[in-house]
C-alpha atoms as a PDB file:
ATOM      1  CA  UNK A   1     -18.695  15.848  11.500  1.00  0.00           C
ATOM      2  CA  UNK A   2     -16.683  12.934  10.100  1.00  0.00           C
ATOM      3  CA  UNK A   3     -16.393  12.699   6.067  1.00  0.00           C
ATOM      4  CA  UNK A   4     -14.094  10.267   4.396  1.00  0.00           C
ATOM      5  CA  UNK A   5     -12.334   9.948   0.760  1.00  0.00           C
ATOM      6  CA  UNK A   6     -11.476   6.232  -0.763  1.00  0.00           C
ATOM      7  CA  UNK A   7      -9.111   8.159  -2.943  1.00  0.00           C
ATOM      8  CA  UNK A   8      -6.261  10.807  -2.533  1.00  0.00           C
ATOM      9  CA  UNK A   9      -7.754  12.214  -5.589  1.00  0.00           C
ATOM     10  CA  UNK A  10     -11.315  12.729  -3.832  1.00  0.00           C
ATOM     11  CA  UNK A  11      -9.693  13.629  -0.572  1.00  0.00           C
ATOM     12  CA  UNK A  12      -8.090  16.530  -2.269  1.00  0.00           C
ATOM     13  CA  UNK A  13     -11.128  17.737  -4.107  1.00  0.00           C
ATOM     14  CA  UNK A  14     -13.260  17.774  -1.070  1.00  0.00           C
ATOM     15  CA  UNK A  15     -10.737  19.793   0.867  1.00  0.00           C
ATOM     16  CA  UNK A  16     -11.095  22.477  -1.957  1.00  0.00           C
ATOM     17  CA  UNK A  17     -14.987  22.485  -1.290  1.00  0.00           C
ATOM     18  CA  UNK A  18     -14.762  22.627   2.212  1.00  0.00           C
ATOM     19  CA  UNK A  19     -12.545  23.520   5.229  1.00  0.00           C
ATOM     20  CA  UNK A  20     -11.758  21.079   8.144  1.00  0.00           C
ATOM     21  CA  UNK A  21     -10.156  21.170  11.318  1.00  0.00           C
ATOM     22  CA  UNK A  22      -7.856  17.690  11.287  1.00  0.00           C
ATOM     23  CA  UNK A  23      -7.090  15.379   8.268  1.00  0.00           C
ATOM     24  CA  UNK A  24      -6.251  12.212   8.639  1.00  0.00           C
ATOM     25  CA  UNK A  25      -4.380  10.774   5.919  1.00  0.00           C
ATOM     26  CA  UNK A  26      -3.156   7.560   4.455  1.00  0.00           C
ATOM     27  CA  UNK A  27       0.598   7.477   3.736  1.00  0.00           C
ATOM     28  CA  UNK A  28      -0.961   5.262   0.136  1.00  0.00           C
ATOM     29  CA  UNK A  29      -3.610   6.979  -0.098  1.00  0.00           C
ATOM     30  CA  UNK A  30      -4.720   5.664  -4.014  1.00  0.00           C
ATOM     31  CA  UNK A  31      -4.587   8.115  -6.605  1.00  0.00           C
ATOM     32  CA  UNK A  32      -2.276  10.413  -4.510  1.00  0.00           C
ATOM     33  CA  UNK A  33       0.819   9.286  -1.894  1.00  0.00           C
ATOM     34  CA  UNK A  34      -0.360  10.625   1.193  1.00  0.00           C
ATOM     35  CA  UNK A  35       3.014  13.151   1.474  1.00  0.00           C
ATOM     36  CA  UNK A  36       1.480  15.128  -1.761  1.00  0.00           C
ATOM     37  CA  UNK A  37      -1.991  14.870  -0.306  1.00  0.00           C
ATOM     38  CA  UNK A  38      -0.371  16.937   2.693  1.00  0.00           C
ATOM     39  CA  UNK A  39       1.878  19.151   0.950  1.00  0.00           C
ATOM     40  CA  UNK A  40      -1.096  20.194  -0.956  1.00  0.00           C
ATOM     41  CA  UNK A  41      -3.004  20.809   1.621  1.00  0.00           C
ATOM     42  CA  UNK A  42      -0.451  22.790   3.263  1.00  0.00           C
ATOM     43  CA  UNK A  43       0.405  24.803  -0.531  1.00  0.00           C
ATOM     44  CA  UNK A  44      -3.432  25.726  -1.151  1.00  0.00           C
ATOM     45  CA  UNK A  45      -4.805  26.708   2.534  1.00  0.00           C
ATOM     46  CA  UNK A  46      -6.016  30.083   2.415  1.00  0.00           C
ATOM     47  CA  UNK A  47      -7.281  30.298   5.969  1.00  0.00           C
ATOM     48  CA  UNK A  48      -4.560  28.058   7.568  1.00  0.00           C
ATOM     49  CA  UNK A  49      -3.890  24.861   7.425  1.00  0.00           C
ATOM     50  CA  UNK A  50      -6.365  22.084   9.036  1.00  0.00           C
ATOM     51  CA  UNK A  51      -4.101  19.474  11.228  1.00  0.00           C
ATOM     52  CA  UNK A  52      -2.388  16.860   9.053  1.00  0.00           C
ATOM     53  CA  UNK A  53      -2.263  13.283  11.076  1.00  0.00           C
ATOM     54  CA  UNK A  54      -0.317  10.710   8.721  1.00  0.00           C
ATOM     55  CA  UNK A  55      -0.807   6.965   9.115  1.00  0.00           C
ATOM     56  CA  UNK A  56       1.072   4.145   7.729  1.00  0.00           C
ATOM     57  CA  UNK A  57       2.917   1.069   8.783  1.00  0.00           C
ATOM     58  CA  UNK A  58       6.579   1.776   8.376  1.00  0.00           C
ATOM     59  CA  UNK A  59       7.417   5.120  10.402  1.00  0.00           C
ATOM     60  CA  UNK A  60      10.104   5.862   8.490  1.00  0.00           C
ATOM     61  CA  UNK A  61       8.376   6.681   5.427  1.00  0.00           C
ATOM     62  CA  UNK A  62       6.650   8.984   7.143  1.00  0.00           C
ATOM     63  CA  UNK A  63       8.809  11.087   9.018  1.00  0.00           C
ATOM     64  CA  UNK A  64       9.504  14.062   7.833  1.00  0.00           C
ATOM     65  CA  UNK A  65       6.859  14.400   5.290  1.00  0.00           C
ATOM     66  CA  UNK A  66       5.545  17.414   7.532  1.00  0.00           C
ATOM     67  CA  UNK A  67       2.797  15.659   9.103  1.00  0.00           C
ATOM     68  CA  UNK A  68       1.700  17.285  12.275  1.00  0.00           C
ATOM     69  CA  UNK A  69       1.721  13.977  14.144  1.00  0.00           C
ATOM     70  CA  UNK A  70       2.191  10.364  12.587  1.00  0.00           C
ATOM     71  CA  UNK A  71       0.728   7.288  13.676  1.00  0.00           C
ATOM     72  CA  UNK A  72       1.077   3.462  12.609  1.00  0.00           C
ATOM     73  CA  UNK A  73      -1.447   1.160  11.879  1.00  0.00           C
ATOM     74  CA  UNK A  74      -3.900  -0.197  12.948  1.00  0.00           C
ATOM     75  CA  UNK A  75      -5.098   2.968  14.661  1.00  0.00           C
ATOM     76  CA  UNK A  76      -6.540   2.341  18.097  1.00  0.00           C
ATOM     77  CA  UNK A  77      -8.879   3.853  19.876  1.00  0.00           C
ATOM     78  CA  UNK A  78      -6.449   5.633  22.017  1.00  0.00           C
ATOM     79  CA  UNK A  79      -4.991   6.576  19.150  1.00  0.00           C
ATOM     80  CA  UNK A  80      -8.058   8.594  18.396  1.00  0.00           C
ATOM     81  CA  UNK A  81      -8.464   9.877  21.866  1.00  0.00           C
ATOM     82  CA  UNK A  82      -5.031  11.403  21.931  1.00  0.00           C
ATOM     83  CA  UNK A  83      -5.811  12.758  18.588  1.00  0.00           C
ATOM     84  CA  UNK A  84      -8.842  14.479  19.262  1.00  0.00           C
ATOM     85  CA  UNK A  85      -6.833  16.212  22.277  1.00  0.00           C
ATOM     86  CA  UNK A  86      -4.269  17.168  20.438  1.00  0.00           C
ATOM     87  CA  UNK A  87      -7.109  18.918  18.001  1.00  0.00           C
ATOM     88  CA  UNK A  88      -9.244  20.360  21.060  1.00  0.00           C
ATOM     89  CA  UNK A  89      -5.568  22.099  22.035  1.00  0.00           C
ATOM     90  CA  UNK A  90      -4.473  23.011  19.324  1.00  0.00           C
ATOM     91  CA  UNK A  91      -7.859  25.062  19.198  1.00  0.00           C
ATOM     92  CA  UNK A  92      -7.909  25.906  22.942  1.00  0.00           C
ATOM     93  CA  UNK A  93     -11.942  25.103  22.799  1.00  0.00           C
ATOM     94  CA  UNK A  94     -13.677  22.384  22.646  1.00  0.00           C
ATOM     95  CA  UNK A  95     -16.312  22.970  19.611  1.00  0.00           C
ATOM     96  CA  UNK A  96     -17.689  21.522  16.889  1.00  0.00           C
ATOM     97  CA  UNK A  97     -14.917  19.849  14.327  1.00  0.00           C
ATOM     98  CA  UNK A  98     -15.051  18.670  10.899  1.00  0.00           C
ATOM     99  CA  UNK A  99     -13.074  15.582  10.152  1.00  0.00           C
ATOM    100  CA  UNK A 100     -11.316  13.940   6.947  1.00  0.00           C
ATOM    101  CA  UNK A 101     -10.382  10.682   6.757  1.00  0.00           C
ATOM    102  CA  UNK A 102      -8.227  10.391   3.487  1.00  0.00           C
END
């Protein structure tokens, strides 16, 4: 399951009503900068924290921001195949998963 969030705003909101497994966020995300979008995330997780994939074009904003991995854009789709490993291992099964796109 894939759901997606135009806004940081939304994205944050729908991670209160619901739990998922990887988010993938925006470094300017609208509404929110993607680094509070994560450290909320990370502040307000009662039942752990879902993995927190950052994207944006410079890298150096992003490091650091305690993303669990960082990418640049445009994301490819090997981009998203070494993401969804990284998810299935971080789980150690391969089930269903419930993804954000902020």
């Amino acid at each position: 399951c894939v759901k997606t969030a135009d806004t940081g705003f939304k994205g944050i909101k729908m991670l209160i009503e619901e739990h998922f497994d990887l988010v993938i966020i925006d470094l300017f995300a609208s509404g929110f900068d993607g680094r509070e979008v994560a450290n909320h995330i990370r502040m307000n997780r009662q039942n752990g924290s879902p993995i927190i994939v950052g994207i944006s074009d410079d890298l150096n904003l992003i490091e650091g921001s305690g993303f669990d991995r960082i990418f640049t854009y445009p994301l490819s789709t090997n981009d998203l195949v070494e993401i969804q490993k990284y998810v299935t291992d971080a789980a150690a099964v391969n089930v269903k998963q419930k993804w954000a796109f902020l």
